[in-house]
Protein backbone atom coordinates (compact mmCIF):
# COMPACT_ATOMS: atom_id res chain seq x y z
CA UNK A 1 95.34 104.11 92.33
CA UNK A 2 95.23 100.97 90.70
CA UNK A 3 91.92 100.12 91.82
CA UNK A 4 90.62 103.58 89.91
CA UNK A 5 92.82 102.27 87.01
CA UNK A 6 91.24 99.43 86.75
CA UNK A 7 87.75 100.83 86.69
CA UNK A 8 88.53 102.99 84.00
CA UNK A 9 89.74 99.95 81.91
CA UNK A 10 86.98 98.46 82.68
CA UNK A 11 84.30 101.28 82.16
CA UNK A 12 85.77 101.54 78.67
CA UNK A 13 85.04 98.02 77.66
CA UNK A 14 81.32 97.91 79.09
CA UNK A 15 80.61 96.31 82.17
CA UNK A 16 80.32 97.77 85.54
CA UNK A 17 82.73 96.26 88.03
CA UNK A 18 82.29 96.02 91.62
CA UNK A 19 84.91 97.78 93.90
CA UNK A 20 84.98 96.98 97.52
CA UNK A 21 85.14 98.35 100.41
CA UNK A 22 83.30 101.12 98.38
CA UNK A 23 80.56 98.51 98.19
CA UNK A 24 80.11 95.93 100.96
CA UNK A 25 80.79 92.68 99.97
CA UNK A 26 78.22 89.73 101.15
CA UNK A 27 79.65 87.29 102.67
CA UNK A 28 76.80 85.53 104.02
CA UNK A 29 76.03 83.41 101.42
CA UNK A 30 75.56 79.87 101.15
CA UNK A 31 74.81 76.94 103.31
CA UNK A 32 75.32 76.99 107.15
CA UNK A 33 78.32 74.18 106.44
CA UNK A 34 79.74 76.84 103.95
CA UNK A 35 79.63 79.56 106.05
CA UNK A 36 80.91 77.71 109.15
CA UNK A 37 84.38 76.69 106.97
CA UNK A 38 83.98 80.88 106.00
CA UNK A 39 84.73 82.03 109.70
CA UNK A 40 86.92 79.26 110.82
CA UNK A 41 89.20 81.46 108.11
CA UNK A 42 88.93 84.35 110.24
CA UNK A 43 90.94 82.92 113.36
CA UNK A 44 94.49 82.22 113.69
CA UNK A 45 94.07 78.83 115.54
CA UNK A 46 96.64 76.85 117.82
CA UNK A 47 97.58 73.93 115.11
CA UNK A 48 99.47 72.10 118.42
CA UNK A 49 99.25 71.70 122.46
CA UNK A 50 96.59 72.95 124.43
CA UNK A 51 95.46 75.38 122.18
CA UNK A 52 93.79 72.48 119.49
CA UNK A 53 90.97 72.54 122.33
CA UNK A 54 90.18 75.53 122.44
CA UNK A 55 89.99 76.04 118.64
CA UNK A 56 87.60 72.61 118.09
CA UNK A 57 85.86 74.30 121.03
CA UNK A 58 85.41 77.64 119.14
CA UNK A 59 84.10 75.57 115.63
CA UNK A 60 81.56 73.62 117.20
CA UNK A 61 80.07 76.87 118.62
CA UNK A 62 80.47 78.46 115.47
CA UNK A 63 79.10 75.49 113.69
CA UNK A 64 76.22 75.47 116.40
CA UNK A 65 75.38 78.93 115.21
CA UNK A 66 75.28 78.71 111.51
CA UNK A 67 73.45 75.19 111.09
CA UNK A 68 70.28 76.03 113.69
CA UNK A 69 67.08 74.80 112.44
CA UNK A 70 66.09 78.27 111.89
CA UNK A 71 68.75 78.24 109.36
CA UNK A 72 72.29 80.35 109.16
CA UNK A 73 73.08 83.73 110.14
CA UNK A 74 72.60 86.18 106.92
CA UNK A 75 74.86 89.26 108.32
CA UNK A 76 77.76 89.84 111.20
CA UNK A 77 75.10 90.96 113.76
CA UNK A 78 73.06 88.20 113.48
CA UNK A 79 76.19 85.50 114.06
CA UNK A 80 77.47 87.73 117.04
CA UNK A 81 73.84 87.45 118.68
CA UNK A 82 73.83 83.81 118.34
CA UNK A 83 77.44 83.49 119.97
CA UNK A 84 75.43 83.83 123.30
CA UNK A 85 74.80 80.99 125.43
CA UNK A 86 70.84 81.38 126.11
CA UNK A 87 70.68 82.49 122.50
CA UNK A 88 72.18 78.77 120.89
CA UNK A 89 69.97 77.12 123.41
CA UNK A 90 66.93 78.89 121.95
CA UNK A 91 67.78 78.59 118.31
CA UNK A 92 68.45 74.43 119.44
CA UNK A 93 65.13 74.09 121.70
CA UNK A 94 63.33 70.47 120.83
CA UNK A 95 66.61 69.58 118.45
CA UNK A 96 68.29 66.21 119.56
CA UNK A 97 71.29 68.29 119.85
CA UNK A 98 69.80 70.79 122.21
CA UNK A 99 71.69 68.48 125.04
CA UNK A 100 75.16 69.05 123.32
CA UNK A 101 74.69 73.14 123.10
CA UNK A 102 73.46 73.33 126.29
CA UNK A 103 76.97 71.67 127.76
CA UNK A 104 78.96 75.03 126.15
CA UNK A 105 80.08 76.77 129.04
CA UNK A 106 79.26 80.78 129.16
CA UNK A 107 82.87 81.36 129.58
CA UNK A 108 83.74 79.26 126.59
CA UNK A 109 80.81 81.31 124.38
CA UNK A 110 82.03 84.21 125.46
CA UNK A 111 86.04 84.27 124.69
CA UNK A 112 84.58 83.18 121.06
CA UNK A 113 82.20 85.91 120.45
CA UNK A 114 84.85 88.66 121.77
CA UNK A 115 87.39 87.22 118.86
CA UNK A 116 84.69 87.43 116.14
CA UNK A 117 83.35 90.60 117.48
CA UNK A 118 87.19 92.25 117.06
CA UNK A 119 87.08 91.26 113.83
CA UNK A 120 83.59 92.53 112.89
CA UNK A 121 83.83 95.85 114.57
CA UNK A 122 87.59 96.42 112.41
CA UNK A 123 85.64 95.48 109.48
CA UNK A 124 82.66 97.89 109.95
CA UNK A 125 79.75 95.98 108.48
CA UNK A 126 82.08 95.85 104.48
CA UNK A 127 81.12 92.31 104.76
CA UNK A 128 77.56 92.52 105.20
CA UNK A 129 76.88 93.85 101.56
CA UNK A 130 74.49 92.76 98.58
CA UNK A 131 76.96 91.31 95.98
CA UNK A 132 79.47 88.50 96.16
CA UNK A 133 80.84 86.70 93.13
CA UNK A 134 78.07 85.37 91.73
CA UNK A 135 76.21 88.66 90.90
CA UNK A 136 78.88 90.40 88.81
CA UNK A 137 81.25 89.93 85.49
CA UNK A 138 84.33 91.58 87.43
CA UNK A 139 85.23 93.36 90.64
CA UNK A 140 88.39 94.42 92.57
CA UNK A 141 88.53 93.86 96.51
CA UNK A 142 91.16 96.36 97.81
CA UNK A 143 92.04 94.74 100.81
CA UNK A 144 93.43 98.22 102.95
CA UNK A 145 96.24 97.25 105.43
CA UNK A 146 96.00 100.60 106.99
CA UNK A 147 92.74 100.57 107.24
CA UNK A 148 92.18 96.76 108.54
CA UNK A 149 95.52 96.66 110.15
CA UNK A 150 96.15 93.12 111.29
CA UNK A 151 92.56 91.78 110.07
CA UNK A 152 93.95 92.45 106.86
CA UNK A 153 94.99 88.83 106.36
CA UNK A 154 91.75 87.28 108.14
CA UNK A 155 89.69 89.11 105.41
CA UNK A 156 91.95 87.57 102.72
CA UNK A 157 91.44 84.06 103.77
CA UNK A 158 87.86 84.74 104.40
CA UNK A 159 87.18 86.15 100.54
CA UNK A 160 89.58 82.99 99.28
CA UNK A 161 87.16 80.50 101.10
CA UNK A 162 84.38 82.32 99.60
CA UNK A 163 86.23 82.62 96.25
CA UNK A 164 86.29 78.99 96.48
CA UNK A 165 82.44 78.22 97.45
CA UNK A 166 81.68 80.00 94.77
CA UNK A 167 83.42 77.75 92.62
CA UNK A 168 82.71 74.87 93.36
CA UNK A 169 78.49 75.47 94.22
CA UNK A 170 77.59 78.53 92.83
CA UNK A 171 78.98 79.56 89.55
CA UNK A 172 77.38 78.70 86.42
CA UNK A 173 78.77 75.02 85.39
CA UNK A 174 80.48 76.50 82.15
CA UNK A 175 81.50 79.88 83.07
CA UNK A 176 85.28 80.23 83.53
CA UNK A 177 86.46 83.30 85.94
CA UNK A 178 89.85 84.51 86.77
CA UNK A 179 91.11 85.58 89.83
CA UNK A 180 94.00 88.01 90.62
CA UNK A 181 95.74 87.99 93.62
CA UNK A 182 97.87 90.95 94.26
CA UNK A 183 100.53 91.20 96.93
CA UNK A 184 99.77 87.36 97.64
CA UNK A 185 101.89 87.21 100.71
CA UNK A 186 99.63 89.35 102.99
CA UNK A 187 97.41 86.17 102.85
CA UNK A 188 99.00 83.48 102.02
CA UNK A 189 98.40 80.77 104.11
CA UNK A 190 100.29 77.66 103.67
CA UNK A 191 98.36 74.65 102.80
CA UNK A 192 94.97 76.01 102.34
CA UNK A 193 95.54 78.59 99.43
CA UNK A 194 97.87 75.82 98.51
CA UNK A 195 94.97 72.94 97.61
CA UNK A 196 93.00 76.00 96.26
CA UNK A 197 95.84 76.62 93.72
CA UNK A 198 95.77 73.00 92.79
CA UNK A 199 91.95 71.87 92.08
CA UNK A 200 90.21 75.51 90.59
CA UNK A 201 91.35 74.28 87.46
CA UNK A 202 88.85 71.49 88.03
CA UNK A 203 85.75 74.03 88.58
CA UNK A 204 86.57 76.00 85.47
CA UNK A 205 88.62 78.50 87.41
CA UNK A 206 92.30 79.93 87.01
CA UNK A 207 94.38 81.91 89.47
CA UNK A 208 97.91 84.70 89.05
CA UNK A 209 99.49 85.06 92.30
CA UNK A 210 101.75 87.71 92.48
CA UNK A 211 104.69 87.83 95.41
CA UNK A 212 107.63 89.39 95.92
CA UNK A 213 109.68 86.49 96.75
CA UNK A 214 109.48 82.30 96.83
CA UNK A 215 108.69 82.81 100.64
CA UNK A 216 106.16 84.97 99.90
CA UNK A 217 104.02 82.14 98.90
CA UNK A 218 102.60 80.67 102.70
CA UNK A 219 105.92 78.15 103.53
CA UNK A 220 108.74 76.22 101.59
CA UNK A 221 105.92 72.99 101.23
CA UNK A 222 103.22 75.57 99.75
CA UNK A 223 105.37 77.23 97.76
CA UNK A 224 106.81 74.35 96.41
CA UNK A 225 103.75 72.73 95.95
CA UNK A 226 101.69 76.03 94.35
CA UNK A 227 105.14 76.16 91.33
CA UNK A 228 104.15 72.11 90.89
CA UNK A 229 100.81 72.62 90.17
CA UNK A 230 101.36 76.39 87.63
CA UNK A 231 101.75 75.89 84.35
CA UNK A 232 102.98 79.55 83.51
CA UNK A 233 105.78 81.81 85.91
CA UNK A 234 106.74 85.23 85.01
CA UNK A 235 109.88 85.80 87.01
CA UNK A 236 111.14 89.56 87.23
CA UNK A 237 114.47 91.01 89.23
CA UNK A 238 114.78 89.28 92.80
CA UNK A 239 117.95 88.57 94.35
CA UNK A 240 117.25 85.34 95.10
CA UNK A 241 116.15 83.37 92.34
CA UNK A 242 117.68 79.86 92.43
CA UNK A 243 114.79 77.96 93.87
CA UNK A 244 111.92 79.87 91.24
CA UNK A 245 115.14 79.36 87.76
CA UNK A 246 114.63 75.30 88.69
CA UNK A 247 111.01 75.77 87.02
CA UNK A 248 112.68 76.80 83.90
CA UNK A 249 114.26 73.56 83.54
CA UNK A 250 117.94 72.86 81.93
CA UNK A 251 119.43 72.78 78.41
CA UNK A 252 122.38 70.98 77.40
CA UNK A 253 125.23 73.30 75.92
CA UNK A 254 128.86 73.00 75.25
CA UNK A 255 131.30 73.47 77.62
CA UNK A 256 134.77 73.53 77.14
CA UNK A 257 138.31 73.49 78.04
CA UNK A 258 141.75 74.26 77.23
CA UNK A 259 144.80 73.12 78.87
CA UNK A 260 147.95 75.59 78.55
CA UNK A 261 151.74 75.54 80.55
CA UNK A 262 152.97 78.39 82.30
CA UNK A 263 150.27 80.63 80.09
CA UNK A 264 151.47 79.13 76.92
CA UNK A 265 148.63 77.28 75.05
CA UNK A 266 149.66 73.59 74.81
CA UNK A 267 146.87 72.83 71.79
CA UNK A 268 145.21 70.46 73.91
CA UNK A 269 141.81 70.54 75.34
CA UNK A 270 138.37 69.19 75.93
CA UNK A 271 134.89 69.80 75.36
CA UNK A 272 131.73 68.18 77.00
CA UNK A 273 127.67 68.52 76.94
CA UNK A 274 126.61 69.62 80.18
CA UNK A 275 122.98 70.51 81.19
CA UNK A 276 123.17 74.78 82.56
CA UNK A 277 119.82 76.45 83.84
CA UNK A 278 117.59 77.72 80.93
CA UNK A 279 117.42 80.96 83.25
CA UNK A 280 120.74 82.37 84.62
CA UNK A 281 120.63 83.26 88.08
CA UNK A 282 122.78 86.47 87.64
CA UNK A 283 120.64 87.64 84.70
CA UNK A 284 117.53 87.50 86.98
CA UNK A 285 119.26 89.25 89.56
């Protein structure tokens, strides 16, 4: 519903906005570097223990499969086909690194393939399109939770890291771009879209998050770092406000006091400037 209002607010003013899934998005673009950092996105990695090998396993095979000599993969099909043992020893034939690929053990190429391969089939080919950011004035990405169920998130962080190429290598040096981030929390993760929130400003770029709640924001350290680095907050009813009011800063006001004796005013008192919340907890609430 909103996505259809937003083409019609669009359509009135003149250009032609992109809408996905309607129309695949590409995500394919770039160097193989760019596209590696793309996919990483896509996993939910061990950050601790045992698991930290198997995920700087699962990068170096991805890297080994977007920076071939024969270049990167340009679609979902072609990066699954390359997640093959005999395949990455083909693409790396005559390379000095052909040694190092050929060390990957089949069992190893394998369990990574089968996690990108879930991914790609839930995602039916929407991110093997013909426009990304640079090829359009405005577009909405409806990002369908029923209909990507728990990849829902993965795509997020996957069109952020794009969001963020784009930036930084492929936009046009003085065009500024907004982006609006709806429902924030069903991809927000912690200190990634943290740093993004910090440096877009840098690449001509500006960012709304919307959330529900302070935790909605990826973690106490990334939300507390994401209100640091936003200059504007539009706070609306929540019932827990205190940590999101502190933004608002103080202002000093009057506060007084009056003594009295068994309910009898005694005609003493006090009175004393005190700094109070420029945003009253209870009113937000």
């Amino acid at each position: 519903r909103t996505q259809r209002r937003f083409t019609q607010i669009i359509n009135h003013r003149g250009p032609r906005p992109r809408l996905f899934p309607e129309q695949p998005y590409d995500g394919w673009r770039g160097t193989g570097q760019e596209i590696t950092n793309r996919l990483v996105q896509l996993i939910d990695w061990a950050d601790e223990g045992g698991g930290t090998y198997y995920r700087d396993l699962s990068v170096n095979l991805v890297r080994a499969a977007c920076t071939a000599p024969a270049g990167p993969p340009r679609s979902s099909g072609d990066l699954l086909r390359r997640l093959d043992r005999n395949a990455l020893c083909e693409l790396w034939a005559g390379h000095e690194r052909a040694t190092q690929v050929m060390a990957f053990k089949v069992e190893h190429v394998d369990a990574c393939r089968q996690r990108y391969a879930a991914f790609f089939d839930a995602t039916a080919g929407q991110l093997d399109g013909r426009w990304a950011f640079e090829d359009t004035d405005c577009g909405y990405l409806l990002l369908n939770e029923l209909l990507y169920g728990e990849e829902t998130s993965k795509l997020g962080r996957f069109l952020v890291e794009d969001f963020k190429q784009y930036l930084a290598a492929r936009k046009q040096a003085k065009q500024r771009v907004l982006l609006i981030v709806d429902e924030f929390s069903a991809i927000a993760d912690g200190e990634r879209v943290a740093r993004m929130i910090e440096v877009v400003r840098s690449y001509g770029g500006a960012v709304v998050l919307a959330v529900q709640a302070y935790e909605g924001m990826g973690g106490e350290q990334a939300a507390a770092r994401i209100l640091n680095a936003a200059h504007t907050v539009f706070l609306h009813a929540i019932p827990d406000p205190e940590l999101i009011v502190r933004a608002a800063g103080t202002r000093l006001a009057i506060e007084s006091s009056y003594q009295h004796e068994r309910g009898l005013a005694t005609d003493f008192g006090s009175a004393r400037q005190q700094h109070q919340l420029r945003a009253d907890p209870n009113d937000v609430r």
